[in-house]
PDB file of N, CA and C in Angstrom:
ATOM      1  N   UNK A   1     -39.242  26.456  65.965  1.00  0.00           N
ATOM      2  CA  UNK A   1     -37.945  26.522  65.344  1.00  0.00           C
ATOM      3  C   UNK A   1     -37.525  27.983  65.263  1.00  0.00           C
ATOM      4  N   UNK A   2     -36.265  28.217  65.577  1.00  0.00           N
ATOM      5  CA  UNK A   2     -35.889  29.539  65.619  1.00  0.00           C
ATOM      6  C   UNK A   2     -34.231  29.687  64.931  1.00  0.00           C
ATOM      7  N   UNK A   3     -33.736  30.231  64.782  1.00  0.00           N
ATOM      8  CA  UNK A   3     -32.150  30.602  63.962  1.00  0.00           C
ATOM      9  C   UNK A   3     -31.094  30.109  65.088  1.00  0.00           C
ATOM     10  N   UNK A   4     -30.566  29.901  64.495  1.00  0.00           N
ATOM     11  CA  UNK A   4     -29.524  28.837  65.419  1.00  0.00           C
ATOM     12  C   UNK A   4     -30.049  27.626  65.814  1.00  0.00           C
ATOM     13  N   UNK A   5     -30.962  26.880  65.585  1.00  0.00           N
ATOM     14  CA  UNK A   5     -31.931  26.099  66.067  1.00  0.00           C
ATOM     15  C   UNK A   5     -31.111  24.722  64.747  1.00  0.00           C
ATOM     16  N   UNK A   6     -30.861  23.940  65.654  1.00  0.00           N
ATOM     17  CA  UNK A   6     -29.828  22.357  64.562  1.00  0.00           C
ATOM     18  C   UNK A   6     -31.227  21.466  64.522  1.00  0.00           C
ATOM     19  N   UNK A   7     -31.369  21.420  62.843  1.00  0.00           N
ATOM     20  CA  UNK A   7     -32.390  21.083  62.438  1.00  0.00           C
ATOM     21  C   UNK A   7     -31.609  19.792  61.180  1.00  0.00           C
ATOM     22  N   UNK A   8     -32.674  18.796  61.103  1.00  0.00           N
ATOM     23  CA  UNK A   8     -32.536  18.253  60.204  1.00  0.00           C
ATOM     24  C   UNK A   8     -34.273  17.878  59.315  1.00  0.00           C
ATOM     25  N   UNK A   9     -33.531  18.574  57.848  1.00  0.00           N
ATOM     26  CA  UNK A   9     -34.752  18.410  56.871  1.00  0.00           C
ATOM     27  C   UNK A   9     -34.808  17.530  55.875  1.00  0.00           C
ATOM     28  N   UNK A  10     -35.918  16.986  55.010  1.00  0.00           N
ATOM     29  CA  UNK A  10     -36.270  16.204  53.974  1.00  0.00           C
ATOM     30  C   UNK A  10     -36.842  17.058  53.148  1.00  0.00           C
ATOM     31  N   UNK A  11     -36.518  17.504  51.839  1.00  0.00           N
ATOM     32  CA  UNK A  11     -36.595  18.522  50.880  1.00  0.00           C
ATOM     33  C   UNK A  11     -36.472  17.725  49.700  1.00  0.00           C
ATOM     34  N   UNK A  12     -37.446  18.399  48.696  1.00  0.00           N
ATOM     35  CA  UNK A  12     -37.564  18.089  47.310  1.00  0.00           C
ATOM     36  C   UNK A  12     -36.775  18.966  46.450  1.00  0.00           C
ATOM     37  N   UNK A  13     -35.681  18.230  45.563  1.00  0.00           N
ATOM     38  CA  UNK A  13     -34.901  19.194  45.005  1.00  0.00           C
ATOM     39  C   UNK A  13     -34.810  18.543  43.379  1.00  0.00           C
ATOM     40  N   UNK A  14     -34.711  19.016  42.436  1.00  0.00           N
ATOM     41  CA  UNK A  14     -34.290  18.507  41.359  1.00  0.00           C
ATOM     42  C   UNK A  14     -34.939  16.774  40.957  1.00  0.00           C
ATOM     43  N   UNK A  15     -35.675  16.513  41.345  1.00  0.00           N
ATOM     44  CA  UNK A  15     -36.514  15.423  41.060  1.00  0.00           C
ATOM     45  C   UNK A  15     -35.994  14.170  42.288  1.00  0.00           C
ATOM     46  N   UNK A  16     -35.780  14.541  43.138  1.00  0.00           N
ATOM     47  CA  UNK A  16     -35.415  13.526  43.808  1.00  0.00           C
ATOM     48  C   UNK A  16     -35.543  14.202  46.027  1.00  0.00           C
ATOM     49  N   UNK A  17     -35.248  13.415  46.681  1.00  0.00           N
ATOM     50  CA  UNK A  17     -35.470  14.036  48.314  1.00  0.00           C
ATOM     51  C   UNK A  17     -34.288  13.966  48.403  1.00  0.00           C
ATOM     52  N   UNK A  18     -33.703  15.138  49.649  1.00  0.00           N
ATOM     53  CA  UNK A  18     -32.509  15.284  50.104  1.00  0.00           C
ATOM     54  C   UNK A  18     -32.721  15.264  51.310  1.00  0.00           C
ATOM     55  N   UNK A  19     -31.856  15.192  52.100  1.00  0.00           N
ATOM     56  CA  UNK A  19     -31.686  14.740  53.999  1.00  0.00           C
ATOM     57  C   UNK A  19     -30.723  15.786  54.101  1.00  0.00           C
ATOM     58  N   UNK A  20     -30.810  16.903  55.118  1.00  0.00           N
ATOM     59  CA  UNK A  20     -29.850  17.902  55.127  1.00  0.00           C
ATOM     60  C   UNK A  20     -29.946  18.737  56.753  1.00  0.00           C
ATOM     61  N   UNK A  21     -28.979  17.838  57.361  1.00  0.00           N
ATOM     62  CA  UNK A  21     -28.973  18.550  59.137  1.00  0.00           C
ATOM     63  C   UNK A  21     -27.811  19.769  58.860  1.00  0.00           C
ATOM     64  N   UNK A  22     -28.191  20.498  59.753  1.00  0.00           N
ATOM     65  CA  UNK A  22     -27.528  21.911  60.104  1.00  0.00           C
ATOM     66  C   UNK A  22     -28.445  22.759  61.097  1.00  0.00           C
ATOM     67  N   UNK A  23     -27.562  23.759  60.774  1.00  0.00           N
ATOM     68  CA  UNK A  23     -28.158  25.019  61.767  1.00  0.00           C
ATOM     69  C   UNK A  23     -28.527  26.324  60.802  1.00  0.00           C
ATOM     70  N   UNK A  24     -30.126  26.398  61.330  1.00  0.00           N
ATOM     71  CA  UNK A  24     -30.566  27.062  60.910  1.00  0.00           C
ATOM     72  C   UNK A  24     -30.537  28.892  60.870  1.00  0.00           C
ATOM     73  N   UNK A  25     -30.169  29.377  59.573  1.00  0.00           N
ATOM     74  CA  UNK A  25     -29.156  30.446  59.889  1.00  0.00           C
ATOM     75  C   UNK A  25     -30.214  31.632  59.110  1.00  0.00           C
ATOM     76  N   UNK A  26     -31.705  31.110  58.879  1.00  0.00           N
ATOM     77  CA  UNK A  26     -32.404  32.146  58.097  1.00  0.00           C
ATOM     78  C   UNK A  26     -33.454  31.702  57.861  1.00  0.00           C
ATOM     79  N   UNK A  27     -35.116  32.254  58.653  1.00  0.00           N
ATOM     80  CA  UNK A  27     -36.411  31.819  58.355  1.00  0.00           C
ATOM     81  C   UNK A  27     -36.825  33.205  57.596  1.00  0.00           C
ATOM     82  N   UNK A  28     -37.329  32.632  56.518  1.00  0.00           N
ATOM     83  CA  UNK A  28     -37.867  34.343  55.898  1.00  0.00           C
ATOM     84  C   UNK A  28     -38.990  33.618  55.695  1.00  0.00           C
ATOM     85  N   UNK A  29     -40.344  34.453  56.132  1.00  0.00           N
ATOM     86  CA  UNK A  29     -41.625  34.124  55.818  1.00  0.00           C
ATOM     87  C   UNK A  29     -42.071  34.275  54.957  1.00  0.00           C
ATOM     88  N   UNK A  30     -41.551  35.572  54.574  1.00  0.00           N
ATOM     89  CA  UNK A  30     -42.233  36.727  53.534  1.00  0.00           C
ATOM     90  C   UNK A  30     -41.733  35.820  52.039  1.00  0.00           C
ATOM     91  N   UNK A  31     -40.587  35.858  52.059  1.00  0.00           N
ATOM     92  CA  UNK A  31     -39.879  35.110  50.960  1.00  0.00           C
ATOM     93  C   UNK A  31     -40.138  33.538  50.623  1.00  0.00           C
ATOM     94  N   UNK A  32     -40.943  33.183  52.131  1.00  0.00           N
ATOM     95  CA  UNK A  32     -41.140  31.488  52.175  1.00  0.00           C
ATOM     96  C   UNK A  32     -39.973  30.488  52.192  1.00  0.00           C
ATOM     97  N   UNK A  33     -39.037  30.870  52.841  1.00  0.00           N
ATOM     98  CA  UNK A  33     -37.581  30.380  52.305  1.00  0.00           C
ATOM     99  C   UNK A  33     -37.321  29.942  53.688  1.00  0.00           C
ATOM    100  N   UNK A  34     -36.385  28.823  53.766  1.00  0.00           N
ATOM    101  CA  UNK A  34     -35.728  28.343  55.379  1.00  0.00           C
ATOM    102  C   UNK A  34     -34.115  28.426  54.619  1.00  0.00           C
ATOM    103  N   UNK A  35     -33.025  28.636  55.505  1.00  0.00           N
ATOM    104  CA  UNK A  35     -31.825  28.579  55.187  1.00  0.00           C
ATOM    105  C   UNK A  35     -31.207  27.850  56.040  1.00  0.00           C
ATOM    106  N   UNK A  36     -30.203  26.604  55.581  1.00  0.00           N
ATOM    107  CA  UNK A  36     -30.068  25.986  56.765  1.00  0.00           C
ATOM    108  C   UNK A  36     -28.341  26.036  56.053  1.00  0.00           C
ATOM    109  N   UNK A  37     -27.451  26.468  57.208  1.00  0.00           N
ATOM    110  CA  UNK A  37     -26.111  27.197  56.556  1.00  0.00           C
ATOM    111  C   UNK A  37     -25.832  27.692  55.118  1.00  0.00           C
ATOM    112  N   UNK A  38     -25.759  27.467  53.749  1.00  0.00           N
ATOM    113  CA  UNK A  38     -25.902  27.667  53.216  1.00  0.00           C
ATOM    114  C   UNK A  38     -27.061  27.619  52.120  1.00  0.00           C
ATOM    115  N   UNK A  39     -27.911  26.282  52.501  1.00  0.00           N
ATOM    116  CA  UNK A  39     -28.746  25.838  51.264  1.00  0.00           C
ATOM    117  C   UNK A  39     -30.392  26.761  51.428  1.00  0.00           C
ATOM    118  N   UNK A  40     -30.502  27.314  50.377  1.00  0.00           N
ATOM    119  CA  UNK A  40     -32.235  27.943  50.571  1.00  0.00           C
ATOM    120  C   UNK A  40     -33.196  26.331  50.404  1.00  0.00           C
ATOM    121  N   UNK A  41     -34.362  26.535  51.294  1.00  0.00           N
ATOM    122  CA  UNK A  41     -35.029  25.827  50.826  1.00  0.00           C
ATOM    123  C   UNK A  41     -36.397  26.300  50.572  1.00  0.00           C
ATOM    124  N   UNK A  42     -37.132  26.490  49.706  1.00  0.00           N
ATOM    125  CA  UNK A  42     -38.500  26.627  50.168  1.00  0.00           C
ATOM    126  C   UNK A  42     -39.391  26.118  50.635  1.00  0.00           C
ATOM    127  N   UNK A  43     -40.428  26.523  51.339  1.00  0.00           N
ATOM    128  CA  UNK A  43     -41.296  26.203  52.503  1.00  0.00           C
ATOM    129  C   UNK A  43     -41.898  25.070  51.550  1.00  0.00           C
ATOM    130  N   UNK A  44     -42.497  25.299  50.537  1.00  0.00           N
ATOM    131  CA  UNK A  44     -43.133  23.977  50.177  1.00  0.00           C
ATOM    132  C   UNK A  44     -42.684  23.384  49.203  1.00  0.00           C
ATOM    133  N   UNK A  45     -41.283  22.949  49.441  1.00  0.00           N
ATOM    134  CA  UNK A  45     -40.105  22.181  48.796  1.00  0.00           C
ATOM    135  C   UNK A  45     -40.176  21.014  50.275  1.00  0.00           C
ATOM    136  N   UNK A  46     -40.316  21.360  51.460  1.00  0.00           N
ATOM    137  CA  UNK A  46     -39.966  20.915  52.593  1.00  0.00           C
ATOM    138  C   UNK A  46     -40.892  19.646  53.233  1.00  0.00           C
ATOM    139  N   UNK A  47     -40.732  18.485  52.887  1.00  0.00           N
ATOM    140  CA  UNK A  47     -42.008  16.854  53.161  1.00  0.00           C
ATOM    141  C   UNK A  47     -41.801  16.752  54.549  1.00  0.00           C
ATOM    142  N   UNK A  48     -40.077  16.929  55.456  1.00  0.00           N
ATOM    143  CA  UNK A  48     -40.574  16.791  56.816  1.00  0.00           C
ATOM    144  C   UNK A  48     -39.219  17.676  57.310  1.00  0.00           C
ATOM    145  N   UNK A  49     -39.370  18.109  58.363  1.00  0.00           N
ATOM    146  CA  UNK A  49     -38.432  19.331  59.354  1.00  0.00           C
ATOM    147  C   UNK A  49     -38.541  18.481  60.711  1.00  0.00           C
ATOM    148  N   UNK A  50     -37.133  17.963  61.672  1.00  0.00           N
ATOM    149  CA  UNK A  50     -37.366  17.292  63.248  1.00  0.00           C
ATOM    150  C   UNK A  50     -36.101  18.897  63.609  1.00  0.00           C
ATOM    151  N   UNK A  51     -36.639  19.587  64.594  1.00  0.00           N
ATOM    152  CA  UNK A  51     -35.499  20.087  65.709  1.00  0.00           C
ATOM    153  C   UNK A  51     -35.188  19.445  66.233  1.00  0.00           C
ATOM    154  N   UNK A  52     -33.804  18.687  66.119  1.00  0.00           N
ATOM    155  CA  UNK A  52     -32.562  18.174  67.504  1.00  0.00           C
ATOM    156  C   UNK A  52     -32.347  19.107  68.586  1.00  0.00           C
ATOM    157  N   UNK A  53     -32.039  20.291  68.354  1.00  0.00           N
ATOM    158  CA  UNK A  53     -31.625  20.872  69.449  1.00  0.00           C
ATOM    159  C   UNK A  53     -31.769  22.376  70.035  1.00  0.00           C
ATOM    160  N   UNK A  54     -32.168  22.860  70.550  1.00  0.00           N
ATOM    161  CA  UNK A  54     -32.638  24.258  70.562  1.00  0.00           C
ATOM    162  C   UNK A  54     -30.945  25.095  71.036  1.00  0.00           C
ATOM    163  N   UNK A  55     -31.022  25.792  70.253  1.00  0.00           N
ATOM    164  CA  UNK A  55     -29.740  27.038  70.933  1.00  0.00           C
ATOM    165  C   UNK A  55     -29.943  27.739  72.164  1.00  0.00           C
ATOM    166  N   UNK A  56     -30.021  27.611  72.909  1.00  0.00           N
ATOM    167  CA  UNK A  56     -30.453  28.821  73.974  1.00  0.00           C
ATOM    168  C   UNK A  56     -29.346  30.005  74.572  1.00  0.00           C
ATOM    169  N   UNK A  57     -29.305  31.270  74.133  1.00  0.00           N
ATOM    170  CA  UNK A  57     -28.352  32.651  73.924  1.00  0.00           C
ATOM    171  C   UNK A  57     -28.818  33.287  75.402  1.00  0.00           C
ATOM    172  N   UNK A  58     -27.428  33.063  76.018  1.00  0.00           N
ATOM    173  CA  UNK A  58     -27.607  33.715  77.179  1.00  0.00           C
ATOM    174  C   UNK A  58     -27.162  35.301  77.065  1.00  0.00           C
TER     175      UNK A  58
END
């Protein structure tokens, strides 16, 4: 998975799972954080991650 990379995730938020496709606009390791257009998620907030589609930047 890489930035620009259209991802759809299953995330634990507020006591309940969320389903949330987009494009991924921010992997911070250091911080443990995925950003997928606006929403932070943290890495182990995250039960499952599928890539749909890879960006490829010519």
């Amino acid at each position: 998975m890489r930035k620009n990379d259209r991802v759809t995730v299953v995330y634990f938020c507020k006591d309940e799972y969320l389903k949330l496709t987009g494009m991924v606009t921010r992997i911070d390791e250091t911080a443990r954080v995925l950003k997928i257009v606006n929403t932070k998620i943290a890495f182990e907030d995250i039960y499952e991650l599928i890539c749909e589609e890879r960006v490829t930047e010519i």
